[in-house]
N, C-alpha and C. Protein backbone atom coordinates (compact mmCIF):
# COMPACT_ATOMS: atom_id res chain seq x y z
N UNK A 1 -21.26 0.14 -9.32
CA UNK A 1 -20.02 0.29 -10.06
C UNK A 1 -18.87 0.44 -9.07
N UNK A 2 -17.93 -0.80 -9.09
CA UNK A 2 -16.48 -0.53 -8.04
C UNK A 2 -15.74 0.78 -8.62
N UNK A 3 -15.34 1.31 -7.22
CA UNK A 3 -14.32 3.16 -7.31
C UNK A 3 -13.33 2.41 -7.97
N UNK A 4 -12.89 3.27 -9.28
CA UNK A 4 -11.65 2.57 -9.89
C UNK A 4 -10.44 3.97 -9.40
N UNK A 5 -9.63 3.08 -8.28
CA UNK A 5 -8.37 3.87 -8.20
C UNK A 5 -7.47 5.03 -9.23
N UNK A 6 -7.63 4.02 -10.27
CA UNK A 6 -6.45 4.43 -11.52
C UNK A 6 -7.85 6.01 -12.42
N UNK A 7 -8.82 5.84 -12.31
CA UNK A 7 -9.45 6.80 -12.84
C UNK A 7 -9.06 8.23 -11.87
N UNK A 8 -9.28 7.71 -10.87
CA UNK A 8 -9.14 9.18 -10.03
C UNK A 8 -7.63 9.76 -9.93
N UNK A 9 -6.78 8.09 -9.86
CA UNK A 9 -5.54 9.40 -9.39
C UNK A 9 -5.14 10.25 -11.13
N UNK A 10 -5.85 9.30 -12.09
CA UNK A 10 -5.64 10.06 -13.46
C UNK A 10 -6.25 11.25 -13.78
N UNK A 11 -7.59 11.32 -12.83
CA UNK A 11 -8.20 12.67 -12.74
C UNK A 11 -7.15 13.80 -12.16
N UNK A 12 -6.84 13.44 -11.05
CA UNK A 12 -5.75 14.16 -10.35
C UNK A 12 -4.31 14.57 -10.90
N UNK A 13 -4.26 13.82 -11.97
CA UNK A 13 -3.03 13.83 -12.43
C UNK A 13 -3.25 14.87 -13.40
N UNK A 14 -4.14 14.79 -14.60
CA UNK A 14 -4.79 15.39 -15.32
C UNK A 14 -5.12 17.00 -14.48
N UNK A 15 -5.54 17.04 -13.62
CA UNK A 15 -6.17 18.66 -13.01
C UNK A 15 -4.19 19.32 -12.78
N UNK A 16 -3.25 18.70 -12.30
CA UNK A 16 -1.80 18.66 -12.36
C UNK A 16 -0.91 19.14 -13.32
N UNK A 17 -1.25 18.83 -14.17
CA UNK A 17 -0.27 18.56 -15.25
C UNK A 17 0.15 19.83 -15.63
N UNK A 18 -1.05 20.38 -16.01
CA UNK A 18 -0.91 21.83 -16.82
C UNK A 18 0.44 23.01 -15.66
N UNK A 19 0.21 22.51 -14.18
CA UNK A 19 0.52 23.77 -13.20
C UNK A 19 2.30 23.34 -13.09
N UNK A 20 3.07 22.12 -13.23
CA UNK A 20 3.97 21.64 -13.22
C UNK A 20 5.03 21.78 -14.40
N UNK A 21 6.24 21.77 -13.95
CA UNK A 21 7.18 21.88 -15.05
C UNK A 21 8.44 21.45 -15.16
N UNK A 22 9.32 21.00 -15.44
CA UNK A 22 10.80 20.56 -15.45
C UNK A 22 11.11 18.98 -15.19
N UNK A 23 12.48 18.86 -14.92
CA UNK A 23 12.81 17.67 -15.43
C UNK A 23 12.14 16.67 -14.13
N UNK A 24 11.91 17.27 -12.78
CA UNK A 24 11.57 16.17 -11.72
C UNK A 24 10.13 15.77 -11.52
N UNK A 25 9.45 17.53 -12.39
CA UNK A 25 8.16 16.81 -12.61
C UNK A 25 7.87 15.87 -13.44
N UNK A 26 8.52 15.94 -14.44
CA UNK A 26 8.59 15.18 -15.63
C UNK A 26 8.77 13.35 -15.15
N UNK A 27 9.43 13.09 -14.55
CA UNK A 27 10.14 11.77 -13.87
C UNK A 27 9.18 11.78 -12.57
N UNK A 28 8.21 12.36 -12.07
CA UNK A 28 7.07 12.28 -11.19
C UNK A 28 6.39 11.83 -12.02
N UNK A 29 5.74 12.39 -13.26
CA UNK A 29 4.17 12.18 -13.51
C UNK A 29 5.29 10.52 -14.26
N UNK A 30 5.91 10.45 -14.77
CA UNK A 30 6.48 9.33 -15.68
C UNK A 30 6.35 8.11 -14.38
N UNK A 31 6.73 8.27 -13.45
CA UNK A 31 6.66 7.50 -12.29
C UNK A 31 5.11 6.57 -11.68
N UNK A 32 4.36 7.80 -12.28
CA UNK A 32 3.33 7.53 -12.05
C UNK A 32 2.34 7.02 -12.54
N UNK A 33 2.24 7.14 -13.83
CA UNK A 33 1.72 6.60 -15.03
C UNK A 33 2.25 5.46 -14.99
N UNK A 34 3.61 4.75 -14.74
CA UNK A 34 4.00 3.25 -14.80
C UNK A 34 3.20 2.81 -13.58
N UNK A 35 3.29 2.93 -12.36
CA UNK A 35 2.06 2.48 -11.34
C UNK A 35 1.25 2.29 -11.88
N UNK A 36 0.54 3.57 -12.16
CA UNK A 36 -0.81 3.31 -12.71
C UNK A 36 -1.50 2.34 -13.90
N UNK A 37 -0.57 1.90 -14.96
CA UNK A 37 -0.78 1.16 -15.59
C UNK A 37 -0.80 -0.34 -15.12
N UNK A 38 0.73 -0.21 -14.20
CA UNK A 38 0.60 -1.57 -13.64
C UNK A 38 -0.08 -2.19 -12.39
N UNK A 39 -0.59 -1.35 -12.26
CA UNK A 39 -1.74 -1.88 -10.71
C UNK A 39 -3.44 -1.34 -11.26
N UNK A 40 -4.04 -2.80 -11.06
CA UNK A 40 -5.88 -2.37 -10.85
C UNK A 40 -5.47 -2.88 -9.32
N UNK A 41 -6.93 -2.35 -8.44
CA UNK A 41 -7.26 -3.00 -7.00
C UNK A 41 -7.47 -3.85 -7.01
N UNK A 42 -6.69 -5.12 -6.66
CA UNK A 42 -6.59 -6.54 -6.54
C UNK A 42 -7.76 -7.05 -5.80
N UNK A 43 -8.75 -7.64 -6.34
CA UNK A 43 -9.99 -8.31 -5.57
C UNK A 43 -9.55 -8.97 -4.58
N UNK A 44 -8.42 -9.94 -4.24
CA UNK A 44 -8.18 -10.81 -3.50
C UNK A 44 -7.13 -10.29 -2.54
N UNK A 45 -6.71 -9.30 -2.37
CA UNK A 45 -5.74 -8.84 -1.75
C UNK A 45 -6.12 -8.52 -0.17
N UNK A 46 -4.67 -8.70 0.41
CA UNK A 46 -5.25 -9.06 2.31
C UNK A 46 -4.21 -8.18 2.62
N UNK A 47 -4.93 -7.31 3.40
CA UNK A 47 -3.55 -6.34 4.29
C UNK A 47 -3.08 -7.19 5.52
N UNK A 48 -2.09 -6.25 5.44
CA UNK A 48 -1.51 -6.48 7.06
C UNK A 48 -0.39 -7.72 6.76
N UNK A 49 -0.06 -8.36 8.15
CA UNK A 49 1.04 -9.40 7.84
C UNK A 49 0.69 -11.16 8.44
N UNK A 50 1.61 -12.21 7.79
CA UNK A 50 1.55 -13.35 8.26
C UNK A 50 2.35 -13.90 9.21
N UNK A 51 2.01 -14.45 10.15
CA UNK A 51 3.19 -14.93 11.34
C UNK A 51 2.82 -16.21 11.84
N UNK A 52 4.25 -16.83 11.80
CA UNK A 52 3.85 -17.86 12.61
C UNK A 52 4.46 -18.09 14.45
N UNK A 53 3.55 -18.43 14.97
CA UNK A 53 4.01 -18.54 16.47
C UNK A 53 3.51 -19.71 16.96
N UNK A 54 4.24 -20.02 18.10
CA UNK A 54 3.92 -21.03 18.78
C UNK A 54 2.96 -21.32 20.07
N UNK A 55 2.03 -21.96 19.96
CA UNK A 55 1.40 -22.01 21.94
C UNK A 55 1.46 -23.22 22.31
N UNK A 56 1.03 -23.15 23.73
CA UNK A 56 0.70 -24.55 24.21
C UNK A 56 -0.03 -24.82 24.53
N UNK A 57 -0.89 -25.83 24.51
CA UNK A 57 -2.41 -26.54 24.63
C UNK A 57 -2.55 -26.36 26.16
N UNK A 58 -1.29 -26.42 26.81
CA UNK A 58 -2.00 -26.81 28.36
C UNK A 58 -1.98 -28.19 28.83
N UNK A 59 -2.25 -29.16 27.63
CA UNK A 59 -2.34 -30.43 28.41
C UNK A 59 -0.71 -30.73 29.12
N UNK A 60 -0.39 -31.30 29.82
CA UNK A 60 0.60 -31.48 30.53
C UNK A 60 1.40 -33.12 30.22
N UNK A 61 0.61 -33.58 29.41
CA UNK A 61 1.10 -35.36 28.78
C UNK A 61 1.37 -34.45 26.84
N UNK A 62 1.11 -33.52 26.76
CA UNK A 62 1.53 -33.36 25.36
C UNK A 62 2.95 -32.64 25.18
N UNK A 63 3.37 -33.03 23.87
CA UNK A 63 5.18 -32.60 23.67
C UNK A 63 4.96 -31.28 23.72
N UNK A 64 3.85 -30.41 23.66
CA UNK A 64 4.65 -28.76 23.55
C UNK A 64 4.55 -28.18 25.25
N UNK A 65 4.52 -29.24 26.22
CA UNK A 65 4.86 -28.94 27.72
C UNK A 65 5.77 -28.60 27.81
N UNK A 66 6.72 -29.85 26.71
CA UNK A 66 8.40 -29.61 26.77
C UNK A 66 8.74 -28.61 25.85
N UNK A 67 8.44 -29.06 24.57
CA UNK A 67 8.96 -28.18 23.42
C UNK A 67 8.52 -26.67 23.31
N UNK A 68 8.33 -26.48 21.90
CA UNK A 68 8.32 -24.64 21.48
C UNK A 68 6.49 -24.40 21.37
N UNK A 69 6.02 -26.08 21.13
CA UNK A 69 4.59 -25.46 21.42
C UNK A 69 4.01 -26.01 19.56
N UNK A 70 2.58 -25.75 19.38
CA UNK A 70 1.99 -25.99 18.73
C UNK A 70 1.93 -24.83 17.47
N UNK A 71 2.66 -25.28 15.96
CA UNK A 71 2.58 -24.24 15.23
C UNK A 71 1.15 -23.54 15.18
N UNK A 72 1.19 -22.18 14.59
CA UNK A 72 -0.33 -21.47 14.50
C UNK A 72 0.40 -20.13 14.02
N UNK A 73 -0.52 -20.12 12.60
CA UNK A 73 -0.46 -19.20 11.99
C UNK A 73 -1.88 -18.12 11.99
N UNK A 74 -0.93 -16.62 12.02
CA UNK A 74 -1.70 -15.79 11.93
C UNK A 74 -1.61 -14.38 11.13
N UNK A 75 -3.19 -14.21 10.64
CA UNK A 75 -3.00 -13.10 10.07
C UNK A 75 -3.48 -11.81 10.68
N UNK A 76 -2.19 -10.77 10.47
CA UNK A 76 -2.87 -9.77 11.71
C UNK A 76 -3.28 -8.48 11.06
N UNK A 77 -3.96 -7.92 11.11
CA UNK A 77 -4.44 -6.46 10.43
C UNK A 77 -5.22 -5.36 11.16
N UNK A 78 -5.33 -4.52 10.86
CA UNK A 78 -6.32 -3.13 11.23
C UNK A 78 -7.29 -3.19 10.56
N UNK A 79 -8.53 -3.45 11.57
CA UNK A 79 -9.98 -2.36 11.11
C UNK A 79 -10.44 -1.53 11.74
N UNK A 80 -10.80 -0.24 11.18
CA UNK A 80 -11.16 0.88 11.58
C UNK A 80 -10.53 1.38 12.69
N UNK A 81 -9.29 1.59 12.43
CA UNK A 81 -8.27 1.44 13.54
C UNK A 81 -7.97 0.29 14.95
N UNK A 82 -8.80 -0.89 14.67
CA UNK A 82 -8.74 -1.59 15.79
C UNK A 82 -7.74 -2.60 15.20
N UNK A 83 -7.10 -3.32 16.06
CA UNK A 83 -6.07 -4.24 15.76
C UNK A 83 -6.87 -5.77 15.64
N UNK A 84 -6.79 -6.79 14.32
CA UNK A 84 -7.84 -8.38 14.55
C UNK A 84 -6.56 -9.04 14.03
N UNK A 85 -7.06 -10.04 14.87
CA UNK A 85 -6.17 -11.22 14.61
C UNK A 85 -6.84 -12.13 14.00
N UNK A 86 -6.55 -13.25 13.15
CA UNK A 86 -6.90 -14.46 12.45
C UNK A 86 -5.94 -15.24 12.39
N UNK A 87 -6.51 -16.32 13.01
CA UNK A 87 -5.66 -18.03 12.65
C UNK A 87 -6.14 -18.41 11.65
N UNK A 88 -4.85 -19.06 10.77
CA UNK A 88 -4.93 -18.92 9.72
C UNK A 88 -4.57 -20.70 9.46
N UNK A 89 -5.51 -21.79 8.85
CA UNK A 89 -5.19 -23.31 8.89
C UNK A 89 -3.91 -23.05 8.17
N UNK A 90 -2.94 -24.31 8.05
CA UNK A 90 -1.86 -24.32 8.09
C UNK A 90 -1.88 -24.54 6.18
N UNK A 91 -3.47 -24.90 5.33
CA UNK A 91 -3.26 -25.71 4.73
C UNK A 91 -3.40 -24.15 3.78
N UNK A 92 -3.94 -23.35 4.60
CA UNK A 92 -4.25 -22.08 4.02
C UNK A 92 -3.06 -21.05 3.65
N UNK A 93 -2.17 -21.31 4.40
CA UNK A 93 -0.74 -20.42 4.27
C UNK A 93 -0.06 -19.96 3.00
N UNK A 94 0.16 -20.70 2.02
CA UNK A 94 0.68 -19.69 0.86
C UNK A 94 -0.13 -19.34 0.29
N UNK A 95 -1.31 -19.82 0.12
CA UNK A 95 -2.06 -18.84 -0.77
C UNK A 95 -2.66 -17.45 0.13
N UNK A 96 -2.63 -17.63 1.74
CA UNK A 96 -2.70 -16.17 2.27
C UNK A 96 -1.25 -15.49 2.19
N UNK A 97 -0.70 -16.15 2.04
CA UNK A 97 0.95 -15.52 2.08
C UNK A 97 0.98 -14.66 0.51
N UNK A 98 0.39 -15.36 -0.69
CA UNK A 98 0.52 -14.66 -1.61
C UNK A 98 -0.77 -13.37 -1.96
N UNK A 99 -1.57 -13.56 -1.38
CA UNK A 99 -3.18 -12.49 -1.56
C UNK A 99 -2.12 -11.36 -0.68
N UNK A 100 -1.64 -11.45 0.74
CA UNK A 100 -1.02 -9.99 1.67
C UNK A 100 0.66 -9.65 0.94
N UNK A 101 0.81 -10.58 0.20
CA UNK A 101 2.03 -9.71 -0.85
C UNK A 101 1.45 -8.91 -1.63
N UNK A 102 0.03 -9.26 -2.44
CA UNK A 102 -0.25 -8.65 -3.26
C UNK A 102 -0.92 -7.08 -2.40
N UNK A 103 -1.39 -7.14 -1.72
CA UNK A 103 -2.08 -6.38 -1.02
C UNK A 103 -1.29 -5.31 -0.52
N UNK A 104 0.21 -6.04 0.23
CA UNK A 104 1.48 -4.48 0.37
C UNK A 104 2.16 -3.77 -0.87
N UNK A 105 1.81 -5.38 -1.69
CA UNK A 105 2.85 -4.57 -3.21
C UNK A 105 1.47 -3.41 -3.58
N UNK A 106 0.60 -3.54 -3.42
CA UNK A 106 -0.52 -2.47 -3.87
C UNK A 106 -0.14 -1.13 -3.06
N UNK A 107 -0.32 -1.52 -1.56
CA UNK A 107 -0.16 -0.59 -0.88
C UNK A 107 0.88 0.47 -1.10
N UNK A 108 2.08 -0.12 -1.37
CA UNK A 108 3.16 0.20 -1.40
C UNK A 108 3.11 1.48 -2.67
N UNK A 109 2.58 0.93 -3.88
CA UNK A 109 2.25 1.49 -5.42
C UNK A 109 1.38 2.71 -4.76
N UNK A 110 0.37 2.64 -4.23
CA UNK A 110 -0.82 3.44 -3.64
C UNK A 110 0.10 4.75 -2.88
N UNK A 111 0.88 4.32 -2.04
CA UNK A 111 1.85 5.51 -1.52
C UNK A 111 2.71 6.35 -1.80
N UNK A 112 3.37 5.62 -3.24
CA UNK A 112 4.52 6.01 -4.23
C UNK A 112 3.43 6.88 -4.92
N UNK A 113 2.78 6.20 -5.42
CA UNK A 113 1.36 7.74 -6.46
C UNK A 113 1.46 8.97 -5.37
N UNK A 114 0.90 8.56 -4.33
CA UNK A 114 0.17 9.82 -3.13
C UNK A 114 1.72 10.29 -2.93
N UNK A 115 2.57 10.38 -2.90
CA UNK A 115 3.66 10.88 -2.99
C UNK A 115 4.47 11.71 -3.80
N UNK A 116 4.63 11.12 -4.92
CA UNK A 116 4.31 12.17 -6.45
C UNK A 116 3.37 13.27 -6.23
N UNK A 117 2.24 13.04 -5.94
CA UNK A 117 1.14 13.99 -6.15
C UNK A 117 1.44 14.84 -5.27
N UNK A 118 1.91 14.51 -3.91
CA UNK A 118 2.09 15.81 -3.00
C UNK A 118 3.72 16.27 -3.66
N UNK A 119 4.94 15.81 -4.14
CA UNK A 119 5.59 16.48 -4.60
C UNK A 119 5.24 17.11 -6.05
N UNK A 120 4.58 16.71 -6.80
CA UNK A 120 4.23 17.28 -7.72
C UNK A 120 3.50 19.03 -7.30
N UNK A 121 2.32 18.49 -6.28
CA UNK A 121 1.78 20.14 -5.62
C UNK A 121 2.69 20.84 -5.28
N UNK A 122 3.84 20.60 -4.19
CA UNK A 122 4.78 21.08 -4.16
C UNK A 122 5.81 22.22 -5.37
N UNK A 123 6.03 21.34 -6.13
CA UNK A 123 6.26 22.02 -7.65
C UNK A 123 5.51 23.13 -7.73
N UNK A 124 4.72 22.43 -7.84
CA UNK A 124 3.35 23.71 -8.87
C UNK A 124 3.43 25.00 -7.75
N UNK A 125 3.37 25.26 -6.66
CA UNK A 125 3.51 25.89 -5.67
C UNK A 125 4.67 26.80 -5.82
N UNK A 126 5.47 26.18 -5.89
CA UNK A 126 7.09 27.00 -5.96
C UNK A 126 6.55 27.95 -7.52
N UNK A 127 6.42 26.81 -8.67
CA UNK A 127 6.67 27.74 -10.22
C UNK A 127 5.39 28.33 -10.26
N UNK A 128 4.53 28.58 -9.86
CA UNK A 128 3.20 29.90 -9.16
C UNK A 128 4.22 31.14 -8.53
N UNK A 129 4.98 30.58 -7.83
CA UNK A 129 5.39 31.51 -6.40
C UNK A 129 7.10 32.17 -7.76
N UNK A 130 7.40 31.44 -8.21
CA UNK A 130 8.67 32.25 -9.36
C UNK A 130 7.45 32.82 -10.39
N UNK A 131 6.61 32.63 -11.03
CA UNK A 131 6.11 33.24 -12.34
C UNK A 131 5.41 34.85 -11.46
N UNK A 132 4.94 34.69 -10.48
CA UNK A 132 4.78 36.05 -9.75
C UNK A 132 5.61 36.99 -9.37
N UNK A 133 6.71 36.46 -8.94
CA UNK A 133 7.88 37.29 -8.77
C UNK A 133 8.26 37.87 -10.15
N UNK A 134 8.41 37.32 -10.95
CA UNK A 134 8.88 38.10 -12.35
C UNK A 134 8.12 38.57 -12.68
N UNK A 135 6.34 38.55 -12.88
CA UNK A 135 5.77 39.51 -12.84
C UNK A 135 6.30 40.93 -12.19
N UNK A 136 6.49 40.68 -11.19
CA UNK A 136 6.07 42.04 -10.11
C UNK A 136 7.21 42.90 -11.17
N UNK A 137 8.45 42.08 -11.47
CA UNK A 137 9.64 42.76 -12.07
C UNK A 137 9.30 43.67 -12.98
């Protein structure tokens, strides 16, 4: 069974909810719930970015002796903290161009949640730390 993202951060959201209060939590969890509805984990999605650069073959009778060189596209990313590169055929380019949009627009959604959630803790932290004080009163 694939980890479904949207279950857990709803778990998380859910264990949340009750400890939070006012208008910014309110426009947090609202923030978040629209992510969450609008993003599943994209099967086809490619991190990292696309570039194109130029080399030269070396041969010394070919035009990129003179010129900028031989197009070559690449896709570059992190695994397990190591940096890989991939050449990418030329015929392959928008449809990798559109899988690593989808993949930052995810990312991007993925950070905006984890962000909420630590300002949301935040919240809950402070109105813990005021409902004690008026106790003590």
């Amino acid at each position: 069974m694939p980890f479904d993202l949207c279950q857990f951060l709803l778990y998380i959201y859910i264990k949340m909810i009750h400890q939070t209060r006012g208008p910014l939590a309110s426009r947090l969890r609202q923030r978040k719930f629209q992510l969450l509805r609008r993003f599943q984990i994209p099967e086809d999605a490619l991190p990292g970015s696309l570039s194109l650069t130029h080399l030269r073959c070396g041969k010394p009778t070919c035009h990129c002796a003179k010129d900028r060189g031989h197009p070559v596209w690449s896709l570059t990313f992190m695994v397990q903290g190591k940096k890989q590169v991939q050449h990418i055929p030329k015929e392959w380019v928008e449809e990798v161009r559109r899988r690593v949009a989808a993949g930052r627009e995810f990312q991007d959604a993925v950070r905006e949640v984890l962000a909420a959630n630590v300002q949301l803790l935040v919240l809950a932290k402070k109105q813990e730390q005021q409902q004690k004080k008026k106790k003590k009163k």
